[in-house]
Protein backbone atom coordinates (compact mmCIF):
# COMPACT_ATOMS: atom_id res chain seq x y z
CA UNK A 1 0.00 0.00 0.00
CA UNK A 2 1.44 3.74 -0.82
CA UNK A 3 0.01 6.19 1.79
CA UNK A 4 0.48 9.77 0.83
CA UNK A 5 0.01 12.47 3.84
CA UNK A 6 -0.61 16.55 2.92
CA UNK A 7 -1.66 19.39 5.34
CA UNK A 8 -2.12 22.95 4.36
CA UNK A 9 -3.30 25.98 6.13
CA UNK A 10 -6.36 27.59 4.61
CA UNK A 11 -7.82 31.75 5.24
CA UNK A 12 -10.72 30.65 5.54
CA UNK A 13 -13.50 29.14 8.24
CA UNK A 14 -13.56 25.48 8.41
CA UNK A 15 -17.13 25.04 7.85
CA UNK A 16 -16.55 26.69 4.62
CA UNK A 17 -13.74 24.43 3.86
CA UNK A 18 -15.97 21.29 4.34
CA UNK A 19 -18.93 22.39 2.85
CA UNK A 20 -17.10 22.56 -0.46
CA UNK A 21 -14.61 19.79 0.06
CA UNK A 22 -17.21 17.61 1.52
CA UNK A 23 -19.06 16.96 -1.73
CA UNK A 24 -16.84 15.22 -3.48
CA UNK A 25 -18.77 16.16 -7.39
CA UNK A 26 -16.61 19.37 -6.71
CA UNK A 27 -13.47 17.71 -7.07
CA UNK A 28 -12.91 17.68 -10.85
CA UNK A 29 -12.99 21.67 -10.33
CA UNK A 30 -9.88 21.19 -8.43
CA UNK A 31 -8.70 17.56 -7.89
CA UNK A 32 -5.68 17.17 -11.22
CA UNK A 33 -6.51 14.23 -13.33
CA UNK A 34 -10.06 13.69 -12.53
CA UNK A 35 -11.57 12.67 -15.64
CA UNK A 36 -15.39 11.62 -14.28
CA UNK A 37 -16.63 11.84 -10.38
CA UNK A 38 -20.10 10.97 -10.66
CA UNK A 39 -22.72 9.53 -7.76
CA UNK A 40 -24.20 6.42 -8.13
CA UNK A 41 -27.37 6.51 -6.12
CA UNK A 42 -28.66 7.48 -3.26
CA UNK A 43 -27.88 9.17 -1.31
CA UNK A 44 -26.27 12.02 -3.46
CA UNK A 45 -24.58 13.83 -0.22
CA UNK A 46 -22.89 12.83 3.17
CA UNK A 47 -22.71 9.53 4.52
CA UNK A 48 -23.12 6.29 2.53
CA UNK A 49 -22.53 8.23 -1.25
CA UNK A 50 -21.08 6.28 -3.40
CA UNK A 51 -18.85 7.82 -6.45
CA UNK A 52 -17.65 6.31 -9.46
CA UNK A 53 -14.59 7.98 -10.88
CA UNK A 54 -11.60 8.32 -12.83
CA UNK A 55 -8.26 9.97 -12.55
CA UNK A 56 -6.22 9.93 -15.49
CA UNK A 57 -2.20 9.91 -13.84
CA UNK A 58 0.30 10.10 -16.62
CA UNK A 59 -0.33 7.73 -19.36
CA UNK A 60 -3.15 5.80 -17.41
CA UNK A 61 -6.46 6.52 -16.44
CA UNK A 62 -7.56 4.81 -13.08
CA UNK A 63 -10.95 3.86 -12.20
CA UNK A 64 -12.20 3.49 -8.60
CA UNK A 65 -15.70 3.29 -6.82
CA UNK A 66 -15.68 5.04 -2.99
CA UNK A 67 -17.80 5.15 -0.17
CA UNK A 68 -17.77 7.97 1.89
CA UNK A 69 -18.15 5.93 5.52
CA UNK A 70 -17.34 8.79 7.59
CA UNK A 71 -18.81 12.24 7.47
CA UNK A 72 -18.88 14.52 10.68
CA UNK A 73 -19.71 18.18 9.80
CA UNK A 74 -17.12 19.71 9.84
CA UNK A 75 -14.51 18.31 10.69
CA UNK A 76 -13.84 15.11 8.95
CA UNK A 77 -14.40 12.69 6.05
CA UNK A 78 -13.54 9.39 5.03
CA UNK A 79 -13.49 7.29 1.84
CA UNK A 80 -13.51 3.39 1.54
CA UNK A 81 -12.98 1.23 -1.71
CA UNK A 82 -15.80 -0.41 -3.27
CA UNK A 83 -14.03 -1.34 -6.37
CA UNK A 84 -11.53 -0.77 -9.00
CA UNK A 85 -8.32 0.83 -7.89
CA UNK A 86 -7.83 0.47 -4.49
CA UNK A 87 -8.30 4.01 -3.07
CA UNK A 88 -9.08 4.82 0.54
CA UNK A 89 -8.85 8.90 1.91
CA UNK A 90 -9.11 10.58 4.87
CA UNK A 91 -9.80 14.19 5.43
CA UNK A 92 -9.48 16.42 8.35
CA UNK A 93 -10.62 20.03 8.45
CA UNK A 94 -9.22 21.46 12.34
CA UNK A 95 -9.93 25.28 13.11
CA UNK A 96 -7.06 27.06 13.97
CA UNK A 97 -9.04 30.55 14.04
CA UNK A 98 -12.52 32.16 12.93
CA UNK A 99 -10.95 32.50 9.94
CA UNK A 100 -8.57 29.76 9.30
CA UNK A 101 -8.18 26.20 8.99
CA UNK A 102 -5.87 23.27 8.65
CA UNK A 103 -6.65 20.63 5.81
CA UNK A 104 -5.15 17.08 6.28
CA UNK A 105 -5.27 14.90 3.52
CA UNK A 106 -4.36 11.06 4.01
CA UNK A 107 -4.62 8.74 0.60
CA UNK A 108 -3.89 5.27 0.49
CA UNK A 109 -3.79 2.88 -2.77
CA UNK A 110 -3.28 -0.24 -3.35
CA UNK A 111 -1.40 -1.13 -6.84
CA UNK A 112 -1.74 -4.82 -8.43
CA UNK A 113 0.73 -7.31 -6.88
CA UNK A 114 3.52 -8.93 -9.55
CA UNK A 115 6.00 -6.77 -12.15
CA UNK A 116 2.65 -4.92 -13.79
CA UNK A 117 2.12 -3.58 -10.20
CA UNK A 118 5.46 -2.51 -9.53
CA UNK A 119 5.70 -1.08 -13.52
CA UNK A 120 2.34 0.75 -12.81
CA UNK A 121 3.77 2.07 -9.39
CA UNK A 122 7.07 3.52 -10.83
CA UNK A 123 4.66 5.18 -13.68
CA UNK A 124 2.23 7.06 -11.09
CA UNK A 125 4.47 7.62 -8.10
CA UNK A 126 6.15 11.08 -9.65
CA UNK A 127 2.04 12.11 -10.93
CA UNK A 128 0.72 11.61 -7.77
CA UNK A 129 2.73 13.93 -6.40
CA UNK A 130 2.26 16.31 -8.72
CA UNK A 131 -1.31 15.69 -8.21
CA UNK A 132 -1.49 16.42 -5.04
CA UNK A 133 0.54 19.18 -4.72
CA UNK A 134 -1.66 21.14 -7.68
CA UNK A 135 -4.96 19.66 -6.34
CA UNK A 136 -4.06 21.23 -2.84
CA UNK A 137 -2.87 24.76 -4.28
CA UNK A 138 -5.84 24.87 -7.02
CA UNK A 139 -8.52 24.65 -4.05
CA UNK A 140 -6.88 26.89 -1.55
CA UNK A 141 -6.83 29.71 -4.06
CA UNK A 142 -10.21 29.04 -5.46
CA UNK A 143 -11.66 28.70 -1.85
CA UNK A 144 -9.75 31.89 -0.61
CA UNK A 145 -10.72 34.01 -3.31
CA UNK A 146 -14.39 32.46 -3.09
CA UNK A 147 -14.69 32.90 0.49
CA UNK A 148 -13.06 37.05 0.42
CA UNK A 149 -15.60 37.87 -2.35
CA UNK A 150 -18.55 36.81 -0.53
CA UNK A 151 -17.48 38.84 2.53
CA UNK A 152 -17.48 41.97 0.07
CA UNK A 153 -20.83 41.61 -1.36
């Protein structure tokens, strides 16, 4: 399993931060590589959606199905495999002010077992980083800007 850790400090409130984060459709706004993040059923929010997505990471496009099996407003969230690539997050929103917040970000995959698996792993490792480092940059500025221009109207 390859666990990848991030934490960034937001301007903004952490409820704010969540509510956006939270539903997980936003993510191809900000997440790099998502290619599809769509919900399959009910419910379409919260606890117990499921997603079916894709992230295209270099030269290959992965497809997973999640679970969100933890949601506590607002201050965490939590993402199980269902199927596909083995992906499991873990998100945690902590106030550090009225107006600022700490984002923790903990993914875990899974690649195949065998030479393909290692191949495949070599391949992603350098895009995931990437990934995550544009993915986390992308949101804070879209949040921050977001969240200062709805204090001025």
């Amino acid at each position: 399993m390859v666990h990848v850790h991030n934490e960034s400090t937001f301007a903004i409130p952490r409820e704010y931060a969540f509510d956006y984060m939270s539903d997980l459709r936003n993510g191809g706004d900000w997440i790099f590589g998502i290619t599809k993040l769509d919900v399959v059923g009910e419910p379409n929010y919260g606890l117990g959606t499921v997603y079916d997505g894709g992230m295209k990471l270099g030269p290959k496009t992965l497809h997973s199905v999640i679970k969100i099996v933890e949601f506590e407003r607002p201050g965490s969230l939590r993402t199980d495999y269902v199927s596909g690539f083995e992906l499991r997050t873990s998100w945690k929103i902590n106030e550090l002010g009225p107006e600022q917040c700490e984002v923790v970000v903990d993914i875990n995959y899974e690649l195949p077992g065998g030479i393909a698996g290692k191949a495949l792993g070599k391949i992603i490792e350098p895009f995931v980083a990437i990934a995550i480092r544009h993915s986390d940059a992308t949101v804070k500025k879209k949040l921050e800007s977001e969240y200062k221009a709805s204090k001025a109207s």
